[in-house]
C-alpha atoms as a PDB file:
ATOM      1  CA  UNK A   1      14.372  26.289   1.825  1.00  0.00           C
ATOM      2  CA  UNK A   2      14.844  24.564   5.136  1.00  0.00           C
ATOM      3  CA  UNK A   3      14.034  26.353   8.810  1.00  0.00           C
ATOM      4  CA  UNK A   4      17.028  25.804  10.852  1.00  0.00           C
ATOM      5  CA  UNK A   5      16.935  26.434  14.833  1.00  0.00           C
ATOM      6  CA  UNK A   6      19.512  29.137  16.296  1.00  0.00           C
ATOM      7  CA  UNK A   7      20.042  30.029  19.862  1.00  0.00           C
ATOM      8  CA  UNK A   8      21.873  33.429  21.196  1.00  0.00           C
ATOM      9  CA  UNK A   9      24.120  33.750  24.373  1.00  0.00           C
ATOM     10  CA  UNK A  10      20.910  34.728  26.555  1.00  0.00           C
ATOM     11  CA  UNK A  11      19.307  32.050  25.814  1.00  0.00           C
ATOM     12  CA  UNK A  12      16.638  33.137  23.213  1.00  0.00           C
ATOM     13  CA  UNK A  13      15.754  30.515  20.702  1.00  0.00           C
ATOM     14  CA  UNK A  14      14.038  30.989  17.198  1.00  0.00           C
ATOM     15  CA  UNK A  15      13.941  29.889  13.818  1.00  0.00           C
ATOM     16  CA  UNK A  16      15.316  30.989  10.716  1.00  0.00           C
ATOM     17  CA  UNK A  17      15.081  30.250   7.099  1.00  0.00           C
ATOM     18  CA  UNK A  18      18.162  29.773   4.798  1.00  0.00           C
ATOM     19  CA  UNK A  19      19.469  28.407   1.924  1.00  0.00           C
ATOM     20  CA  UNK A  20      21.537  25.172   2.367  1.00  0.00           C
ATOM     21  CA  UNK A  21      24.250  27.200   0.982  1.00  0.00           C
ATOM     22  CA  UNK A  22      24.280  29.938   3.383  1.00  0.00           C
ATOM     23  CA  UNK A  23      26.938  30.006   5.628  1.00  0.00           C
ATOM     24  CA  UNK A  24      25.332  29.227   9.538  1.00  0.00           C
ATOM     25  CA  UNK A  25      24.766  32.738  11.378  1.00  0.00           C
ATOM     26  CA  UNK A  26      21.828  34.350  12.254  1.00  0.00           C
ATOM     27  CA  UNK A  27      21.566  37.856  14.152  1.00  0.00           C
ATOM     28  CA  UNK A  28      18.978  37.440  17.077  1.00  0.00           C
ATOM     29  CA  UNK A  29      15.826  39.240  16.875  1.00  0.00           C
ATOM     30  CA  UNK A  30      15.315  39.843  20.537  1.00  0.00           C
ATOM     31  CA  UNK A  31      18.576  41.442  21.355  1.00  0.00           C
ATOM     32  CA  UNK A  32      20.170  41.633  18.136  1.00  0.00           C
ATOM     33  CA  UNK A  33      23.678  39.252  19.689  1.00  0.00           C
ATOM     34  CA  UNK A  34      24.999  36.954  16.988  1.00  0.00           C
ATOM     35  CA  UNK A  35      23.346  33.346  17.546  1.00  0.00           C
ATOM     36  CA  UNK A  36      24.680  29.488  16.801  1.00  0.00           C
ATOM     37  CA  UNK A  37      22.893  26.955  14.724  1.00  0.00           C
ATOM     38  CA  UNK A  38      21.392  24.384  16.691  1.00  0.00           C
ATOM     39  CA  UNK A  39      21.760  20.486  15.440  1.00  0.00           C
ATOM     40  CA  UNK A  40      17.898  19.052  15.704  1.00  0.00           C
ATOM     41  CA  UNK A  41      16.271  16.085  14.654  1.00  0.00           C
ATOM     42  CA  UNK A  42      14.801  17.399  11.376  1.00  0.00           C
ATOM     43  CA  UNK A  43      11.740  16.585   9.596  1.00  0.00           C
ATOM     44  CA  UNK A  44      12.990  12.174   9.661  1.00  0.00           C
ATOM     45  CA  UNK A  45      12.651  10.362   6.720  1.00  0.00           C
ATOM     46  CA  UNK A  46       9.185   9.748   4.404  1.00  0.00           C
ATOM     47  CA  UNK A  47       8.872   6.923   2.676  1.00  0.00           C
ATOM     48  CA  UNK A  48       8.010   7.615  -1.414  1.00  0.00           C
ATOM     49  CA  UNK A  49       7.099   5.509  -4.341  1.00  0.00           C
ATOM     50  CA  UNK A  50       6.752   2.064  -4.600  1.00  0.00           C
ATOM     51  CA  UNK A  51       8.155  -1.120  -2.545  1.00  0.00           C
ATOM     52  CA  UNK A  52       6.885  -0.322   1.217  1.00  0.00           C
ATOM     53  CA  UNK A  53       3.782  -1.692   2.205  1.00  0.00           C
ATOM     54  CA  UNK A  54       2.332  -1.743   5.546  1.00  0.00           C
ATOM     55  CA  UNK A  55       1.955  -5.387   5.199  1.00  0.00           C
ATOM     56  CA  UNK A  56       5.913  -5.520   5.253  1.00  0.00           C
ATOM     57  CA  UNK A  57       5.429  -5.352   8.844  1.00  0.00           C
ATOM     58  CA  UNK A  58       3.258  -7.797  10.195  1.00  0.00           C
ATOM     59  CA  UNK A  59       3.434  -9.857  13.036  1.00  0.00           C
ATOM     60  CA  UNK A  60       4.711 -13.434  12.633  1.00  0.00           C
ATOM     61  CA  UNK A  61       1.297 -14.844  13.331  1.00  0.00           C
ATOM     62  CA  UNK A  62      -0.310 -13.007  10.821  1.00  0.00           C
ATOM     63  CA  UNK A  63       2.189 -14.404   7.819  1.00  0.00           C
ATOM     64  CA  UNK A  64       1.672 -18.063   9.440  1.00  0.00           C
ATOM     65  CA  UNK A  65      -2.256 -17.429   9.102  1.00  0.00           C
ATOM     66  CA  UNK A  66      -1.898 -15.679   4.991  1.00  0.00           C
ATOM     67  CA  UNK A  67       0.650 -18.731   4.190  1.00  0.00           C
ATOM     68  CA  UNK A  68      -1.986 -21.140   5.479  1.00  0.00           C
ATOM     69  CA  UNK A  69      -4.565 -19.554   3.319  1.00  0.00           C
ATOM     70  CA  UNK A  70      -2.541 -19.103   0.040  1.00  0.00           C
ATOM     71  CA  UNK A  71      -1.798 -23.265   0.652  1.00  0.00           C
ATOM     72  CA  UNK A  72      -5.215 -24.265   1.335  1.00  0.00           C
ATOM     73  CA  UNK A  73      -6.589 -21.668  -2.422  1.00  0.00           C
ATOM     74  CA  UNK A  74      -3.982 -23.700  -3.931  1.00  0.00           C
ATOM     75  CA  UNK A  75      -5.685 -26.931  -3.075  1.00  0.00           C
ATOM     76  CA  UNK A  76      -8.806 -25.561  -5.334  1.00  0.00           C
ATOM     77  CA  UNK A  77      -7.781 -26.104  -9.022  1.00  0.00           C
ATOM     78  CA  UNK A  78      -7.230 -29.950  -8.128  1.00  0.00           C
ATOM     79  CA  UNK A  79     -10.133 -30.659  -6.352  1.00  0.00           C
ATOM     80  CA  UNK A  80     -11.975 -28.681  -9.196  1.00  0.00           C
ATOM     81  CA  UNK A  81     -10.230 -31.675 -11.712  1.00  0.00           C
ATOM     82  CA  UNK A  82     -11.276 -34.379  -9.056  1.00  0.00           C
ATOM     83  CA  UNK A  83     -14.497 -32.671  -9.463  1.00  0.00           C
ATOM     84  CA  UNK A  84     -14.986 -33.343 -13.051  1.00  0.00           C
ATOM     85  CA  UNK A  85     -14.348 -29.323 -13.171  1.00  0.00           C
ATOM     86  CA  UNK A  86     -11.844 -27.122 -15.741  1.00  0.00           C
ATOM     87  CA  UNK A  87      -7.976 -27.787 -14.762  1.00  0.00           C
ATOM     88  CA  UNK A  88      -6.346 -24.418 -14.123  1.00  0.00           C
ATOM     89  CA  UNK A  89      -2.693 -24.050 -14.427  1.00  0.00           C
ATOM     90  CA  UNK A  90      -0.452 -21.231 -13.197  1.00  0.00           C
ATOM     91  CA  UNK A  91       1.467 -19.581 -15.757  1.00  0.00           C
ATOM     92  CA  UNK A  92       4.550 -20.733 -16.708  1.00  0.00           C
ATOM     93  CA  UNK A  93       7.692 -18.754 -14.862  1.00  0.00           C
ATOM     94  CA  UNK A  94      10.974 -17.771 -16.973  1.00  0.00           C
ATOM     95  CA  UNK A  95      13.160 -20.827 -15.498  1.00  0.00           C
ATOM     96  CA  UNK A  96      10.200 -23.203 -16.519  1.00  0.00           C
ATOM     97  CA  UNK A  97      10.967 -22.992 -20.415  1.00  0.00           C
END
C-alpha cells in the first residue's frame, strides 16, 4: 500500500498509509482536525528487466574510442588469411540468404 503525505490546518504534517482506493482524508493525530493530501514527488521511476544498460549513456568520446576498437578486431581475421592462418567468417545475417 502506498504512504501518502497529509497536512492539517495548523500546520502538522505526517504520513499515512492507504489503499489507492481509499478516498483522500486523514484525521490528524496531533490535534485530531481533518487534514489534506499533499501532492509529492513519489518514490520516481526504477528501471526493471532488460534493455537499459549503463553503457547507454556514455560520453561521445567513449563510443568514438569502442568504434575504433571494434574496426581495428575486425582487421584480425584478414590479416590471420594474409598470415597463412584459418579464414573466419561472421555468420551469415537473415537479409544475407
Amino acid at each position: 500500500m502506498p504512504t501518502y503525505d497529509y497536512e492539517c490546518p495548523k500546520g502538522h504534517r505526517f504520513e499515512a498509509i492507504q489503499k489507492m482506493t481509499a478516498k483522500p482524508g486523514a484525521s490528524c493525530p496531533k490535534c485530531g482536525a481533518r487534514a489534506r493530501r499533499k501532492i509529492t514527488g513519489g518514490a520516481g521511476f526504477l528501471f526493471k528487466g532488460e534493455g537499459f544498460y549503463i553503457t547507454d549513456s556514455r560520453s561521445a568520446d567513449y563510443k568514438k574510442k569502442a568504434s575504433a576498437e571494434s574496426g581495428a578486431s575486425s582487421d584480425k581475421p584478414a590479416k590471420a588469411k594474409a598470415e597463412g592462418g584459418p579464414e573466419v567468417k561472421a555468420p551469415k545475417t537473415s537479409s544475407e540468404s
